[in-house]
N, C-alpha and C. Protein backbone atom coordinates (compact mmCIF):
# COMPACT_ATOMS: atom_id res chain seq x y z
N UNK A 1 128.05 105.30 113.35
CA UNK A 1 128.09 106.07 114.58
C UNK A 1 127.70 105.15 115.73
N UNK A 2 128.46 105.44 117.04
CA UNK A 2 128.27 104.52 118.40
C UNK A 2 127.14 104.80 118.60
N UNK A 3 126.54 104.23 119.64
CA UNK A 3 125.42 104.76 120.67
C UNK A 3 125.92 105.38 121.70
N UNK A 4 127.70 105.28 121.89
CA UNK A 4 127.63 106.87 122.60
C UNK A 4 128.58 107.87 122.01
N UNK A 5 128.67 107.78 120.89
CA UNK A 5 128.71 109.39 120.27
C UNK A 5 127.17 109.87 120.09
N UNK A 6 126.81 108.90 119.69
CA UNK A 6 125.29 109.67 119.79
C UNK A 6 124.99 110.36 120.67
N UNK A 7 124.62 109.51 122.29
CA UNK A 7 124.80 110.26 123.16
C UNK A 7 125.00 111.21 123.38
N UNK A 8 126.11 110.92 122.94
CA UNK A 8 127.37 112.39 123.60
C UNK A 8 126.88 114.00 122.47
N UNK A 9 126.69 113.66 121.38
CA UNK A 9 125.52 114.46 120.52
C UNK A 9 124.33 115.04 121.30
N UNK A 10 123.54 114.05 121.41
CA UNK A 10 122.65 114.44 122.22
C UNK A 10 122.74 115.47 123.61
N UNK A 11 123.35 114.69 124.47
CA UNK A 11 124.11 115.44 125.69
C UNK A 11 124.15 117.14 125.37
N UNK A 12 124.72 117.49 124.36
CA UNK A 12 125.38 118.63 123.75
C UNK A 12 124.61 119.43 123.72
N UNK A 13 123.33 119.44 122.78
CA UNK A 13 122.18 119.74 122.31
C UNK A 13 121.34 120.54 123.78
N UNK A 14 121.05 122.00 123.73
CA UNK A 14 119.83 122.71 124.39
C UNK A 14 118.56 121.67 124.97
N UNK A 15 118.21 121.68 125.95
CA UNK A 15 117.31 121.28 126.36
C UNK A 15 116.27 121.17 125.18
N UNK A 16 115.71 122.14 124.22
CA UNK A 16 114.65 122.73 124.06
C UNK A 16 115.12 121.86 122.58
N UNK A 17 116.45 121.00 122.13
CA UNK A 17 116.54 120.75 120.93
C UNK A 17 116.85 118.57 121.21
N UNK A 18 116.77 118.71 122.52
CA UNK A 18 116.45 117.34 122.77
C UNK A 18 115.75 116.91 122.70
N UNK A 19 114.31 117.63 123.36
CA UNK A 19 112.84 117.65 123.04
C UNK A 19 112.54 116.99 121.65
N UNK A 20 113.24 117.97 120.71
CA UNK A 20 112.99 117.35 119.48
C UNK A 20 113.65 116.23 118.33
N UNK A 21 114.53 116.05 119.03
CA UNK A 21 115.40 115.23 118.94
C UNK A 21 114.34 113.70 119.44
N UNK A 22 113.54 114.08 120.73
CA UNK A 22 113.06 112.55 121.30
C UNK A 22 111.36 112.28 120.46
N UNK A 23 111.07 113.61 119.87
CA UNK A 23 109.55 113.71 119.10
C UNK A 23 110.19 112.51 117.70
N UNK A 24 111.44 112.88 117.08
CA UNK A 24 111.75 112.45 116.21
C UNK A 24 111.83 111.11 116.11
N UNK A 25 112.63 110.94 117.59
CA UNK A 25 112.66 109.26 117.85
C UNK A 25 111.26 108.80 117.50
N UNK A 26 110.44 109.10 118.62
CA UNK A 26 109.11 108.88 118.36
C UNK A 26 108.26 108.64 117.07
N UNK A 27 108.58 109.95 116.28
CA UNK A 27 107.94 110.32 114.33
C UNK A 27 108.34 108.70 114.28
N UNK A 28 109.66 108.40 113.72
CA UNK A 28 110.29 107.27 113.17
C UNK A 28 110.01 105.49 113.77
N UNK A 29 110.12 105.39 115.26
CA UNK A 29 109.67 104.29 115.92
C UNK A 29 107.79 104.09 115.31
N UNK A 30 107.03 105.05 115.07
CA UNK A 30 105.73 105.17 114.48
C UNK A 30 105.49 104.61 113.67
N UNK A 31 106.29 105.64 112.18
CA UNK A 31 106.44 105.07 111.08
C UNK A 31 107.11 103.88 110.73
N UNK A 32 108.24 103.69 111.27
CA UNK A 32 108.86 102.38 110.95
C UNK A 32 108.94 100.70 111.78
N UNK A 33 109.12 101.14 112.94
CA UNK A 33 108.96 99.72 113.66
C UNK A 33 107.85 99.09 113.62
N UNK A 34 106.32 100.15 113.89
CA UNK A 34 105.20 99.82 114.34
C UNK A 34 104.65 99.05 113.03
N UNK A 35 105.11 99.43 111.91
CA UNK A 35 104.86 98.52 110.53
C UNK A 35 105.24 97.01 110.46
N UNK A 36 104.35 96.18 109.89
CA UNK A 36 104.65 94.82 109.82
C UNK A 36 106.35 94.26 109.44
N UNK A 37 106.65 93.05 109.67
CA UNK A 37 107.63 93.10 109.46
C UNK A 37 108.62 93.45 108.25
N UNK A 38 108.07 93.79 107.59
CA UNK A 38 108.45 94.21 106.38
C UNK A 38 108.49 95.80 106.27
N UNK A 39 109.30 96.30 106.25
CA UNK A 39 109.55 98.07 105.52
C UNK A 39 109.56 98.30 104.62
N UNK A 40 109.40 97.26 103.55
CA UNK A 40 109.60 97.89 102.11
C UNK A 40 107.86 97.32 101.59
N UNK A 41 107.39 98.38 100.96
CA UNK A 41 105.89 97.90 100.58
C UNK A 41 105.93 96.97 99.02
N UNK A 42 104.82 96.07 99.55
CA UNK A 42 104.79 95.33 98.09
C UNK A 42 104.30 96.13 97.11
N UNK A 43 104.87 95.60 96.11
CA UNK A 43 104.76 96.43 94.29
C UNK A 43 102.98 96.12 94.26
N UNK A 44 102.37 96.72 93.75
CA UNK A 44 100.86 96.52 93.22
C UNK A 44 100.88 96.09 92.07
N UNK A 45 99.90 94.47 91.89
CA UNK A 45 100.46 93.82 90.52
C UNK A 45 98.99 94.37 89.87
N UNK A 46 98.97 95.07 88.60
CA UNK A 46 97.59 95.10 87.50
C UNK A 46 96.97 93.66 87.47
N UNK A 47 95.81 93.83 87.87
CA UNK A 47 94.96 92.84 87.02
C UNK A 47 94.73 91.63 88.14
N UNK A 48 95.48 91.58 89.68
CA UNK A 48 95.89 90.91 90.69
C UNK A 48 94.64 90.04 90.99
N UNK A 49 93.13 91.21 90.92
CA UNK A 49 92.13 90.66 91.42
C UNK A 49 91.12 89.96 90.10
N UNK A 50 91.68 89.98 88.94
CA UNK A 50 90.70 89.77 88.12
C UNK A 50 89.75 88.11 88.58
N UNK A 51 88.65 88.45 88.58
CA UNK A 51 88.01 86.83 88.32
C UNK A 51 87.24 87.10 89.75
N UNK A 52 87.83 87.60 90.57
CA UNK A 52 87.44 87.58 91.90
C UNK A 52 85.88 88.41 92.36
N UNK A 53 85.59 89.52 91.35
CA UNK A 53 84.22 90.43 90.94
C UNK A 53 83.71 90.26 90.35
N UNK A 54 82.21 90.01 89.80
CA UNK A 54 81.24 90.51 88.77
C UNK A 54 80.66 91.97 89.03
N UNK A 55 80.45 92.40 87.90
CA UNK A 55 79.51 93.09 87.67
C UNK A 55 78.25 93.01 87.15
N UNK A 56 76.77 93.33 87.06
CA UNK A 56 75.80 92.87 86.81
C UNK A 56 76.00 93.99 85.29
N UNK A 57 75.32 93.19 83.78
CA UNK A 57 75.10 93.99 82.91
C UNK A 57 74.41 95.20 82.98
N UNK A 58 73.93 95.26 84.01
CA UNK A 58 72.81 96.55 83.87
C UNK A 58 73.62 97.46 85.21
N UNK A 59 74.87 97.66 85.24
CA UNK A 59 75.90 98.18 86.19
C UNK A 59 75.36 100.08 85.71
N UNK A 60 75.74 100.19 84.77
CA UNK A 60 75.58 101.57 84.19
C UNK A 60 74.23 102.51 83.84
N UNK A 61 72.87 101.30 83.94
CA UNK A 61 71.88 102.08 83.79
C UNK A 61 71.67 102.83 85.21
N UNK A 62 70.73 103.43 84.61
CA UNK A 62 70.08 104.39 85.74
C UNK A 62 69.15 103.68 87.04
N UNK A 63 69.11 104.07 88.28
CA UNK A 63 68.61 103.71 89.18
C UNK A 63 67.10 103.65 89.28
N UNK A 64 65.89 102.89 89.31
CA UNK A 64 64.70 103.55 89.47
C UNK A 64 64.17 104.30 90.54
N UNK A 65 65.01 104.05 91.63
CA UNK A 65 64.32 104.95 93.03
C UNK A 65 64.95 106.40 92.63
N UNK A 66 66.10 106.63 92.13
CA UNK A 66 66.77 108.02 91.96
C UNK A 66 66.14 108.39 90.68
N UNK A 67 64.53 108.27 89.84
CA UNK A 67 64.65 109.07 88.50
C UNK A 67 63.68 110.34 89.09
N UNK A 68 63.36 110.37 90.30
CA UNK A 68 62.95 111.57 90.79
C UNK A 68 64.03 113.14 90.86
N UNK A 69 65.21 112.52 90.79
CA UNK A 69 66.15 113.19 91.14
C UNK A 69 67.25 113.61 89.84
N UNK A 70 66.56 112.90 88.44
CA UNK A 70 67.29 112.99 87.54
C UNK A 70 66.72 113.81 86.52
């Protein structure tokens, strides 16, 4: 489709359905331009960050300031 059949679409359209017609522009210029250059999101690889965290062995015991509360 041209940019002026579009137009000319547009043109056509109730005042009150241009309105939404220009919110839409808007929705989409939001979602899509304002995103990095890329539109398609990268895949999430398992396991990407391994090596990069510890955990301390004693991850799962209980807290001593919280055994008031347990």
């Amino acid at each position: 489709m041209t940019e002026q059949a579009i137009l000319s679409e547009i043109h056509s359209l109730p005042e009150n359905l241009r309105h939404e017609v220009l919110r839409y522009i808007f929705f989409l210029k939001t979602k899509y331009v304002n995103v990095s250059d890329q539109t398609v999101e990268k895949k999430r690889v398992f396991g990407r960050a391994k090596g990069r965290y510890e955990m301390s062995d004693d991850f799962d015991e209980p807290i001593d300031e919280f055994k008031d509360y347990m």
